[in-house]
PDB file of N, CA and C in Angstrom:
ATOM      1  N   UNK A   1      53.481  99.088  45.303  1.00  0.00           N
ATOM      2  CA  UNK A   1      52.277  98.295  45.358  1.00  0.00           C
ATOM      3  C   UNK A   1      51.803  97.910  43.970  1.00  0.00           C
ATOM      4  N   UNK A   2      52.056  99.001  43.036  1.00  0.00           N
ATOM      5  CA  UNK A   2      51.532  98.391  41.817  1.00  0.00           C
ATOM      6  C   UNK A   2      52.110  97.519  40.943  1.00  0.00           C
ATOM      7  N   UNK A   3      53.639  97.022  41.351  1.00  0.00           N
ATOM      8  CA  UNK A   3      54.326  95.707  40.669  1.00  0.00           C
ATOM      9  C   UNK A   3      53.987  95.083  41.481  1.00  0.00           C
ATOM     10  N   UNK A   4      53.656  94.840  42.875  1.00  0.00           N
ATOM     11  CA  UNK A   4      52.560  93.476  43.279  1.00  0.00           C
ATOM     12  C   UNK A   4      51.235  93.230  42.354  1.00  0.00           C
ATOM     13  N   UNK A   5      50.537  93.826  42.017  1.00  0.00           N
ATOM     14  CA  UNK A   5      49.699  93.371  41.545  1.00  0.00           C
ATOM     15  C   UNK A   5      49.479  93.107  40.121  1.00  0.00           C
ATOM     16  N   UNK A   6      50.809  93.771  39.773  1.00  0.00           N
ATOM     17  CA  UNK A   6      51.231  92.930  38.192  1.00  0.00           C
ATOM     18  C   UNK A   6      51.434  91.612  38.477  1.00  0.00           C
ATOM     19  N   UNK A   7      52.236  91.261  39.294  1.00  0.00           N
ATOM     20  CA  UNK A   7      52.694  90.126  39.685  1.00  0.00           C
ATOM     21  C   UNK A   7      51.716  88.841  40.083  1.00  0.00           C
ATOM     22  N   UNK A   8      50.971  89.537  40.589  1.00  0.00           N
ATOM     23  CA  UNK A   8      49.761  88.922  40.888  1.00  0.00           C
ATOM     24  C   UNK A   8      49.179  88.623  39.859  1.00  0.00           C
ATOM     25  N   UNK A   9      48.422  89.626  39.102  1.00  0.00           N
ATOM     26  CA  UNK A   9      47.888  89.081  37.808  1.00  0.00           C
ATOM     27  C   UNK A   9      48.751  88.633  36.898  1.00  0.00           C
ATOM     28  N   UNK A  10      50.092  88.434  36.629  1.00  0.00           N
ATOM     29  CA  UNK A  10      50.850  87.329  36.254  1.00  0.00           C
ATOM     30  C   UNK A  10      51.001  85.906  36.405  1.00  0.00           C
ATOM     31  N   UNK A  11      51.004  85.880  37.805  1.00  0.00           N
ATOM     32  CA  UNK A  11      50.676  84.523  38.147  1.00  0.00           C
ATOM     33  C   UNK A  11      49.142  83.718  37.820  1.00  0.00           C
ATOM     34  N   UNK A  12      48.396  85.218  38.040  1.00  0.00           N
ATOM     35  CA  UNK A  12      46.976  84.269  37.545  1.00  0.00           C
ATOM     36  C   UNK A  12      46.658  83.550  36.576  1.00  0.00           C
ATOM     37  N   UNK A  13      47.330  84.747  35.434  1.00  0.00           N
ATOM     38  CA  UNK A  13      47.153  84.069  33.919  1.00  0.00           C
ATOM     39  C   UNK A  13      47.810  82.856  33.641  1.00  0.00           C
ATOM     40  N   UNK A  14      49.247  82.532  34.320  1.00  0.00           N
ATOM     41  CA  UNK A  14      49.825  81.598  34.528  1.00  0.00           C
ATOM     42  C   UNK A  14      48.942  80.174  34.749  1.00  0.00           C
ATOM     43  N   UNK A  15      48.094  80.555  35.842  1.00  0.00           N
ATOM     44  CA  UNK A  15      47.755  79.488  36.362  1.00  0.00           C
ATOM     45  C   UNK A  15      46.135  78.970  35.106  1.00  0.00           C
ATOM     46  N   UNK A  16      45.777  79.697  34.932  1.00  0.00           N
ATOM     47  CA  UNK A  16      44.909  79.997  33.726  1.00  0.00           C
ATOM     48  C   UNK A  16      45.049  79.069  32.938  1.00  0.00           C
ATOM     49  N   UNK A  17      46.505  79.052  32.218  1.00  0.00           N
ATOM     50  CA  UNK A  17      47.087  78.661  31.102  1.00  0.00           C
ATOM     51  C   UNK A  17      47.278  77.490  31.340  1.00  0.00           C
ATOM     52  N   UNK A  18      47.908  77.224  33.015  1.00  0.00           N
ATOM     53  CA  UNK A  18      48.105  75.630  33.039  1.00  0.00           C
ATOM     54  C   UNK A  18      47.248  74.830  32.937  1.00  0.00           C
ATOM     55  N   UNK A  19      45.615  74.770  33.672  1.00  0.00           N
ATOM     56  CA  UNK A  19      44.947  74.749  33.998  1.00  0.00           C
ATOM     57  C   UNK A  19      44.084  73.835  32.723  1.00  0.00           C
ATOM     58  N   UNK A  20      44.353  74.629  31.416  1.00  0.00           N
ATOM     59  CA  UNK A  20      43.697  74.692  30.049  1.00  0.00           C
ATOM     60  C   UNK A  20      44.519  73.619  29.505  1.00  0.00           C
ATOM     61  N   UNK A  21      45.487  73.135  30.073  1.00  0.00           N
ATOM     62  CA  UNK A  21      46.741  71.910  29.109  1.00  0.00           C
ATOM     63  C   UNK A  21      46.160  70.673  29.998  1.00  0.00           C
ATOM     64  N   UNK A  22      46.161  70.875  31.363  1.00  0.00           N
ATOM     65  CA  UNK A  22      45.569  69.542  31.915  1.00  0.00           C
ATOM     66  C   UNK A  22      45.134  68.402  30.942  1.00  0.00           C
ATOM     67  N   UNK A  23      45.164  67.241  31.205  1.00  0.00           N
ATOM     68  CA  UNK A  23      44.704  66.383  30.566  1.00  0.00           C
ATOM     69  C   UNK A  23      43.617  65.205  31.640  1.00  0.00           C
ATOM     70  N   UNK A  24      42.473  64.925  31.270  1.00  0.00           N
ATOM     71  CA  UNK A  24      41.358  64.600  32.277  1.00  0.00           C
ATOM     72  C   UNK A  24      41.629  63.459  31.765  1.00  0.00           C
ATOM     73  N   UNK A  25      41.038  62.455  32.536  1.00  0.00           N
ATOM     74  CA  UNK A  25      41.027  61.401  32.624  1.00  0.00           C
ATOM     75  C   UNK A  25      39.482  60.774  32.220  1.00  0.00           C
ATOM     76  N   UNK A  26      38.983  59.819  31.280  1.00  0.00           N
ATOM     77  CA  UNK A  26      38.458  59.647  30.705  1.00  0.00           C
ATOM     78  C   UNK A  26      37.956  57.637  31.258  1.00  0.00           C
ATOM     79  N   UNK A  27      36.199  57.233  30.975  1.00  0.00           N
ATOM     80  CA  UNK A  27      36.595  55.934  31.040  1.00  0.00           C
ATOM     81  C   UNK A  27      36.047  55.445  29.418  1.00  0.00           C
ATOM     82  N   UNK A  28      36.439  55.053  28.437  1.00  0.00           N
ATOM     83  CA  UNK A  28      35.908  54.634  27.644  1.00  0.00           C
ATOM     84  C   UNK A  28      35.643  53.088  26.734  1.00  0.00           C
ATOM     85  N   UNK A  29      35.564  52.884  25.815  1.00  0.00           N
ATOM     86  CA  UNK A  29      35.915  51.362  25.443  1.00  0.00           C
ATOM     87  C   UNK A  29      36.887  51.876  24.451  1.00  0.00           C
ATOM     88  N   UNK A  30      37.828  50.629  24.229  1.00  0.00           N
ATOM     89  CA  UNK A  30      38.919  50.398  23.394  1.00  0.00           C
ATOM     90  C   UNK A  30      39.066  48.951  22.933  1.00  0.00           C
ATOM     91  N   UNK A  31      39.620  48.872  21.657  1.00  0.00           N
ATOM     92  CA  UNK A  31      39.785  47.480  21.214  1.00  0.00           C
ATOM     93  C   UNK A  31      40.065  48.319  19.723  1.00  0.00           C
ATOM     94  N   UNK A  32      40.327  47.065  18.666  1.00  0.00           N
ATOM     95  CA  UNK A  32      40.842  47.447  17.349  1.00  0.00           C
ATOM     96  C   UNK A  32      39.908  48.013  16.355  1.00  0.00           C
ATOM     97  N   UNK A  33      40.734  49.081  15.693  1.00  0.00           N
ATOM     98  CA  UNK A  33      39.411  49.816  15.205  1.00  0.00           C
ATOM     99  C   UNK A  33      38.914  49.394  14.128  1.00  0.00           C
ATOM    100  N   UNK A  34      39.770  48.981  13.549  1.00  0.00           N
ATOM    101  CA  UNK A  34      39.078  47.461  12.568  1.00  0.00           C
ATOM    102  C   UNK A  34      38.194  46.497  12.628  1.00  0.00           C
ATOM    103  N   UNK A  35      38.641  45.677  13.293  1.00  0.00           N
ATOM    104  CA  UNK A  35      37.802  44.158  13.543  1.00  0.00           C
ATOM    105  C   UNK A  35      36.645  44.915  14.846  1.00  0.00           C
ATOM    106  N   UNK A  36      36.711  45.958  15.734  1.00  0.00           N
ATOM    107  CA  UNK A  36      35.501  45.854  16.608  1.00  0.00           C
ATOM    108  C   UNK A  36      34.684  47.264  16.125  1.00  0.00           C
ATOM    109  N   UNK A  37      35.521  48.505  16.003  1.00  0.00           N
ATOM    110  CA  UNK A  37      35.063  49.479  16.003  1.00  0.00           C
ATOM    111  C   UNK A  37      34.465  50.540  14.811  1.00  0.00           C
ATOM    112  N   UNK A  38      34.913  49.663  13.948  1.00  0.00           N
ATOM    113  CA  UNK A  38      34.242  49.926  12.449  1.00  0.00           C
ATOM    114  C   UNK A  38      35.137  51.197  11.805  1.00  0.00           C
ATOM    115  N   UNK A  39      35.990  51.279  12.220  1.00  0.00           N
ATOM    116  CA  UNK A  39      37.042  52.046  11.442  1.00  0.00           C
ATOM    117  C   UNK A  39      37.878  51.787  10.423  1.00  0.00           C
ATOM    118  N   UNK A  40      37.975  52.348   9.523  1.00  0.00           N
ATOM    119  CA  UNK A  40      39.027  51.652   8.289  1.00  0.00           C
ATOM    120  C   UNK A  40      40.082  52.571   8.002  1.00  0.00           C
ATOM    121  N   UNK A  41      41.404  51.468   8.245  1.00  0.00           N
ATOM    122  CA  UNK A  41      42.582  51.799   7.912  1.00  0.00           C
ATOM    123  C   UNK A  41      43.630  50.776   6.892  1.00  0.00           C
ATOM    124  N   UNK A  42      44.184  50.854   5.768  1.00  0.00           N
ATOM    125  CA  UNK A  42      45.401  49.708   5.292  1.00  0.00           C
ATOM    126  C   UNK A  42      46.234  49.553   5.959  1.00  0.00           C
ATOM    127  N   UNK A  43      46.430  49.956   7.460  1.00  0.00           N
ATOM    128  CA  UNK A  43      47.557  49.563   8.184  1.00  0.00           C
ATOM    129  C   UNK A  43      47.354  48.000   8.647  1.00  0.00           C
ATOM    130  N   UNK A  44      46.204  47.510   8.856  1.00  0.00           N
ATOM    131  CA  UNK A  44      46.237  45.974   9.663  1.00  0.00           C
ATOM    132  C   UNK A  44      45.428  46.665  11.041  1.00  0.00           C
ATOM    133  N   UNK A  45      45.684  45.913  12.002  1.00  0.00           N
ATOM    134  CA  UNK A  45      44.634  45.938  13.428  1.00  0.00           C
ATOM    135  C   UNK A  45      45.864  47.218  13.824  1.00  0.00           C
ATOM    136  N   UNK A  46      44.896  48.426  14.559  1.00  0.00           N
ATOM    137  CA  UNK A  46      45.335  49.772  15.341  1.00  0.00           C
ATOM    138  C   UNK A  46      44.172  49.519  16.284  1.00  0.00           C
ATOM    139  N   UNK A  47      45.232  50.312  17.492  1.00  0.00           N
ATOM    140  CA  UNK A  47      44.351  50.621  18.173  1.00  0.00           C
ATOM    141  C   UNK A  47      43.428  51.707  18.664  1.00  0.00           C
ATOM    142  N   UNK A  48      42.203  51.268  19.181  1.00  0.00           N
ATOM    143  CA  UNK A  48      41.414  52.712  18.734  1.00  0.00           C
ATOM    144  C   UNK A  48      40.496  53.009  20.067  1.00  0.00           C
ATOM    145  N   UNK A  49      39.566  53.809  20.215  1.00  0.00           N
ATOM    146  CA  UNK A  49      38.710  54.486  21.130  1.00  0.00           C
ATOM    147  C   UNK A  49      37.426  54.472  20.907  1.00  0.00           C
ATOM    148  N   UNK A  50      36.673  54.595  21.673  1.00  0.00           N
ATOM    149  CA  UNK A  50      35.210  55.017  21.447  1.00  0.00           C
ATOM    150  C   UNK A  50      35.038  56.293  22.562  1.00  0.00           C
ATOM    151  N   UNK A  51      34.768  57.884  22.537  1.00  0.00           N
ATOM    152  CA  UNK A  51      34.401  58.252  23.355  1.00  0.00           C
ATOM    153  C   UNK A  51      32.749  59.144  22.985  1.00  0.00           C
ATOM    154  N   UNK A  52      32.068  59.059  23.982  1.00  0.00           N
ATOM    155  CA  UNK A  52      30.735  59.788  23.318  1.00  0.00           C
ATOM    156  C   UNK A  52      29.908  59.082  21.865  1.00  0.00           C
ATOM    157  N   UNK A  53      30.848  58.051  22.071  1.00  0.00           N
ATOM    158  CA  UNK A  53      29.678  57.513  20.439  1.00  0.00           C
ATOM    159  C   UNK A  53      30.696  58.031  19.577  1.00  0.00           C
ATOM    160  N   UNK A  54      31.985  58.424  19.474  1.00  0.00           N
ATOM    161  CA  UNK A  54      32.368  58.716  18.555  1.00  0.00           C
ATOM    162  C   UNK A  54      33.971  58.128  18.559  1.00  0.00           C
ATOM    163  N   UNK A  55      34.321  57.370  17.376  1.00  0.00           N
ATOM    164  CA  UNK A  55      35.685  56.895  17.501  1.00  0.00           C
ATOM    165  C   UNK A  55      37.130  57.374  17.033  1.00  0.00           C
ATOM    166  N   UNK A  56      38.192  56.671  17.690  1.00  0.00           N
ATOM    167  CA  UNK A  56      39.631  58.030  17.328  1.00  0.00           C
ATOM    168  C   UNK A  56      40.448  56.607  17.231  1.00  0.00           C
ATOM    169  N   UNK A  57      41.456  56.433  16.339  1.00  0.00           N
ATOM    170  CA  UNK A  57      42.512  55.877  16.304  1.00  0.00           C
ATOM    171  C   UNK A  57      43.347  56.449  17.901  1.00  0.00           C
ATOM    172  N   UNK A  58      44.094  55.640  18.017  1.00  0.00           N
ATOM    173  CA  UNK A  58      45.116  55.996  19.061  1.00  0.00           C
ATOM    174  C   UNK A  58      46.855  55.836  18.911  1.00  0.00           C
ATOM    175  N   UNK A  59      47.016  57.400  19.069  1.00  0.00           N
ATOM    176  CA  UNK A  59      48.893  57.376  19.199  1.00  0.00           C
ATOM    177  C   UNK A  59      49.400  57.489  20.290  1.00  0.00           C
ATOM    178  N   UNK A  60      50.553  56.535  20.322  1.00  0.00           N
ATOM    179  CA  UNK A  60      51.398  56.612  21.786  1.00  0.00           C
ATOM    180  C   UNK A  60      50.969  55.534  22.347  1.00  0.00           C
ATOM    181  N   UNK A  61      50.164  54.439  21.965  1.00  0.00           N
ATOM    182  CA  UNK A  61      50.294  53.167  22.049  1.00  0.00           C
ATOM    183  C   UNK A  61      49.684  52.231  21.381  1.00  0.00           C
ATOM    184  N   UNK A  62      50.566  50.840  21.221  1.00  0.00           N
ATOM    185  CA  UNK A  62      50.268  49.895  20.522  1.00  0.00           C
ATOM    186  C   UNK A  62      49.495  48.664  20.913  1.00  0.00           C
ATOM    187  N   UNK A  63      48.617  48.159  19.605  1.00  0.00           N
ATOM    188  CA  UNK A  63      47.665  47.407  20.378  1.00  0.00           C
ATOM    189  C   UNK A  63      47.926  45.987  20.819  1.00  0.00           C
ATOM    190  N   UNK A  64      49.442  45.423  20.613  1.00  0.00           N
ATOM    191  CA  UNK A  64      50.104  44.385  21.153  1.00  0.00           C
ATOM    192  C   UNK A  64      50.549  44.664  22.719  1.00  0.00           C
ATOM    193  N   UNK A  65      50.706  46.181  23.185  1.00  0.00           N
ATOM    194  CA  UNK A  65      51.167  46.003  24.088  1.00  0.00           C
ATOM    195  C   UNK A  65      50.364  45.795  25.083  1.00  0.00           C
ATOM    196  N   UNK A  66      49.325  45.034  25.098  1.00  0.00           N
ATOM    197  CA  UNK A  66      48.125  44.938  26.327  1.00  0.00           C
ATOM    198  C   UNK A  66      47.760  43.613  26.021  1.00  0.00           C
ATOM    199  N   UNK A  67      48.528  42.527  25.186  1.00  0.00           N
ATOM    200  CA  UNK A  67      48.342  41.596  24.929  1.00  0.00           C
ATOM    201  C   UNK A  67      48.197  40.958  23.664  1.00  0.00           C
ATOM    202  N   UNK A  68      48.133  39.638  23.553  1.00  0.00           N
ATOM    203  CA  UNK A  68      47.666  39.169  22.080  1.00  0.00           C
ATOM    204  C   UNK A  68      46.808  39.581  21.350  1.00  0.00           C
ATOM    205  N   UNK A  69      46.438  40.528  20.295  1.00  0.00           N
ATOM    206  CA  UNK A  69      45.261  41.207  19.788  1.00  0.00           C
ATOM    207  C   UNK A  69      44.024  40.396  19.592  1.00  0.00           C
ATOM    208  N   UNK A  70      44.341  38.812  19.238  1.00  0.00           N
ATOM    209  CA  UNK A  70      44.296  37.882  18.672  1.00  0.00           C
ATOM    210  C   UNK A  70      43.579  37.377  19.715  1.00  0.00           C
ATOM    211  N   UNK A  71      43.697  36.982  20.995  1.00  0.00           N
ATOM    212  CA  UNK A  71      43.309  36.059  22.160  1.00  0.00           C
ATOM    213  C   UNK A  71      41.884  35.991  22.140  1.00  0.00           C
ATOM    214  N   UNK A  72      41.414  34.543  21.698  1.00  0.00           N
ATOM    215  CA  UNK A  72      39.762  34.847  21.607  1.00  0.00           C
ATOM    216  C   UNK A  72      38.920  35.499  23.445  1.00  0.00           C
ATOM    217  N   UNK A  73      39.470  35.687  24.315  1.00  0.00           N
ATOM    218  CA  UNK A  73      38.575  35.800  25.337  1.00  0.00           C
ATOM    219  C   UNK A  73      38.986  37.031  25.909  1.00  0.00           C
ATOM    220  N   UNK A  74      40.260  38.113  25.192  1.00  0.00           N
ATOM    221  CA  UNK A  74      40.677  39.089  25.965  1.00  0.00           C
ATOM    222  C   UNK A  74      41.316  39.959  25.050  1.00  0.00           C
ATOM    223  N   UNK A  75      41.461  39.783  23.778  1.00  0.00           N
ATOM    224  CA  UNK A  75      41.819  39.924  22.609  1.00  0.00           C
ATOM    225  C   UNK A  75      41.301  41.093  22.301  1.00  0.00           C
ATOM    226  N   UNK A  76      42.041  42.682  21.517  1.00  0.00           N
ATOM    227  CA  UNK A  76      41.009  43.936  21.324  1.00  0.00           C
ATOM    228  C   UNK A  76      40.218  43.732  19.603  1.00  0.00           C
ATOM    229  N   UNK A  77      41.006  42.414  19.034  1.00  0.00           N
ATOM    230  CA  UNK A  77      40.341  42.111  17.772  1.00  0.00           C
ATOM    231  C   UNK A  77      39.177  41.204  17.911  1.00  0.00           C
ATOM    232  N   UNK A  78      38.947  40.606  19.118  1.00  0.00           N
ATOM    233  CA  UNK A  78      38.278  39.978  19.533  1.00  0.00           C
ATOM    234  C   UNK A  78      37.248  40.396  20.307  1.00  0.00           C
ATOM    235  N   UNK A  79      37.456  41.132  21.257  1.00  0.00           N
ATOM    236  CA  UNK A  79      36.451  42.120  22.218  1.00  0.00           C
ATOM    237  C   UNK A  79      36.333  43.646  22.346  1.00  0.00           C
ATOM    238  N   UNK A  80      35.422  44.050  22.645  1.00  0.00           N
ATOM    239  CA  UNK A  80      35.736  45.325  23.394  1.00  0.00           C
ATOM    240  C   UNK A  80      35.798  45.925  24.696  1.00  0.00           C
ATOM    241  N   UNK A  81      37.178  46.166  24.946  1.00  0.00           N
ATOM    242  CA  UNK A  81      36.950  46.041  26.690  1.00  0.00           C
ATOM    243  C   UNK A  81      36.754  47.758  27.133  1.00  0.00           C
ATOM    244  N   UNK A  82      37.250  47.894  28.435  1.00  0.00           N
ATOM    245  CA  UNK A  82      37.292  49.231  28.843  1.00  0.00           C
ATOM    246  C   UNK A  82      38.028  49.839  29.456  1.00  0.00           C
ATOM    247  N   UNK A  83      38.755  50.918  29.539  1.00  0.00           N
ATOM    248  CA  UNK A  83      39.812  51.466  30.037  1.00  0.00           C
ATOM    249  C   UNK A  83      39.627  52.811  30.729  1.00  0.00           C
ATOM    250  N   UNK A  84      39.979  53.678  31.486  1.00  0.00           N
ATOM    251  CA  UNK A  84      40.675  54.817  31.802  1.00  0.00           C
ATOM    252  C   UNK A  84      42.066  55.148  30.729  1.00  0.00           C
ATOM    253  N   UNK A  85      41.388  56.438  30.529  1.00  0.00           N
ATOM    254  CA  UNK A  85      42.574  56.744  29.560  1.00  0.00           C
ATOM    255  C   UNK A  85      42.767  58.142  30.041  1.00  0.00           C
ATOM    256  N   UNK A  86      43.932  58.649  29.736  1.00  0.00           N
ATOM    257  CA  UNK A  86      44.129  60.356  29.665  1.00  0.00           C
ATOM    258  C   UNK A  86      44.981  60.559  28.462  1.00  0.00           C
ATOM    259  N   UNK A  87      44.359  61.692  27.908  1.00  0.00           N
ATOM    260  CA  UNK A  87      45.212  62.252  26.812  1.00  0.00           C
ATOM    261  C   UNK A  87      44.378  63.242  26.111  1.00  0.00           C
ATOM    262  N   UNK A  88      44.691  63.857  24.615  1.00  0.00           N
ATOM    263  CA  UNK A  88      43.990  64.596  24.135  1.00  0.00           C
ATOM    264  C   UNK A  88      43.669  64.475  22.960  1.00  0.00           C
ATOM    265  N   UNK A  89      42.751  64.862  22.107  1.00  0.00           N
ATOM    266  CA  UNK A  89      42.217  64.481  20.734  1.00  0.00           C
ATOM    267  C   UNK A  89      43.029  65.372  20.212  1.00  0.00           C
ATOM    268  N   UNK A  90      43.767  65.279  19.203  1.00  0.00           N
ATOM    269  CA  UNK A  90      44.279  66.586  18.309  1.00  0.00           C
ATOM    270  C   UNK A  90      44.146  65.906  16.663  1.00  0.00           C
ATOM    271  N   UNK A  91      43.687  66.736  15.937  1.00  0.00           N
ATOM    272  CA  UNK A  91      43.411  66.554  14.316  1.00  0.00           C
ATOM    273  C   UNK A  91      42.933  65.183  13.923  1.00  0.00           C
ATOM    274  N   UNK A  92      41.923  64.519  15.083  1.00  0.00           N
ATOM    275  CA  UNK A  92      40.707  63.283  14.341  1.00  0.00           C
ATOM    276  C   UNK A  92      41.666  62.447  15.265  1.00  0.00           C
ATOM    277  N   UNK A  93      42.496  62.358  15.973  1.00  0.00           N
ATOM    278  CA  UNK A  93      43.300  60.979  16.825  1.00  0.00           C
ATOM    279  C   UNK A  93      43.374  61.214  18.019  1.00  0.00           C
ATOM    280  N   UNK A  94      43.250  60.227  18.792  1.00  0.00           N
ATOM    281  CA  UNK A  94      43.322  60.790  20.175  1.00  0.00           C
ATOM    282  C   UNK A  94      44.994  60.094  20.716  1.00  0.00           C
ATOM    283  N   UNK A  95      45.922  61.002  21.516  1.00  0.00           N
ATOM    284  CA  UNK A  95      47.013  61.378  21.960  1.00  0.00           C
ATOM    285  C   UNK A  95      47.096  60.886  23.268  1.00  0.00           C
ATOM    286  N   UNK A  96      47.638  59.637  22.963  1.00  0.00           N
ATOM    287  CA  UNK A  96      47.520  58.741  24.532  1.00  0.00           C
ATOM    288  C   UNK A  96      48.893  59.501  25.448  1.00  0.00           C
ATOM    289  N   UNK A  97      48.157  59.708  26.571  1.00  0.00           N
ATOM    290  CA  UNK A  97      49.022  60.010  28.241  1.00  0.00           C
ATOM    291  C   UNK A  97      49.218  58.915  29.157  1.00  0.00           C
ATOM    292  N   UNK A  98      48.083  57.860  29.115  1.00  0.00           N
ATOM    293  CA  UNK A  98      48.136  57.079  29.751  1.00  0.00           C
ATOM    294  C   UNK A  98      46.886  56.058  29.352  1.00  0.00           C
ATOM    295  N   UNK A  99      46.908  54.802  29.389  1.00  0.00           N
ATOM    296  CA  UNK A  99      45.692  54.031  28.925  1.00  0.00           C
ATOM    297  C   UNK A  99      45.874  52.669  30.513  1.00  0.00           C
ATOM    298  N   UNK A 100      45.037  52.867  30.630  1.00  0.00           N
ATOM    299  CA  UNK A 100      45.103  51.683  32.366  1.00  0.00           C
ATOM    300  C   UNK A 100      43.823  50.770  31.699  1.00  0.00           C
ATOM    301  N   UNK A 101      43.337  49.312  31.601  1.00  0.00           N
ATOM    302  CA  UNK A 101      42.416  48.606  31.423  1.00  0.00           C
ATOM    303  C   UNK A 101      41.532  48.269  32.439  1.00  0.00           C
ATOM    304  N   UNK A 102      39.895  48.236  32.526  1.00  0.00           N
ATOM    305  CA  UNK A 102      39.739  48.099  33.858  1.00  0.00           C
ATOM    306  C   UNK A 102      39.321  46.583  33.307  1.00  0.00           C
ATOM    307  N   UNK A 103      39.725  45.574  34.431  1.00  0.00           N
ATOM    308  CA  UNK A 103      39.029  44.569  34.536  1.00  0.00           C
ATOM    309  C   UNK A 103      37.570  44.429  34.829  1.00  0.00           C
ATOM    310  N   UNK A 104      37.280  43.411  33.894  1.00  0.00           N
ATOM    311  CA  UNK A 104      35.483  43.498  33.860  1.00  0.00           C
ATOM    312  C   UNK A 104      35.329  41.724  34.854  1.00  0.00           C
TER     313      UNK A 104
END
């Protein structure tokens, strides 16, 4: 009986642990952190976040791939739109899992 309940509390901590990596899903604004979001970088237009009033560059995706950065009416150098995102902040950047745009 008492390696069941090692076992048991093995699995718990297990589940504990997974639990703590999850990554939530978030809705925030996004567009370039340059031209909208007041961030400064010498790279040219990145793409970036706003969550809580507070902004993060973004890795693991690029800000061409959601369109012309450029496009005056849909453009992230141009506007700021809004997305669902999941991922995690690690050392001042936030760690894209997934970025979905919601249409406004």
């Amino acid at each position: 009986m008492m390696n069941f309940n090692k076992y048991i509390f093995l699995l718990f901590i297990f589940l504990i642990g997974c639990n703590q990596t999850k990554e939530n899903s978030k809705i925030v604004e996004i567009s370039c952190g340059q031209c909208q979001i007041e961030l400064s970088s010498q790279e040219g237009c990145d793409l970036a976040i706003r969550i809580d009033g507070r902004a993060y560059f973004v890795d693991g995706a690029h800000i061409d791939e959601f369109g012309d950065a450029h496009d005056l009416n849909s453009g992230f150098c141009e506007v700021i739109r809004t997305a669902k995102i999941s991922g995690k902040l690690i050392e001042g950047r936030f760690q894209a899992g997934s970025i979905k745009l919601i249409e406004e």
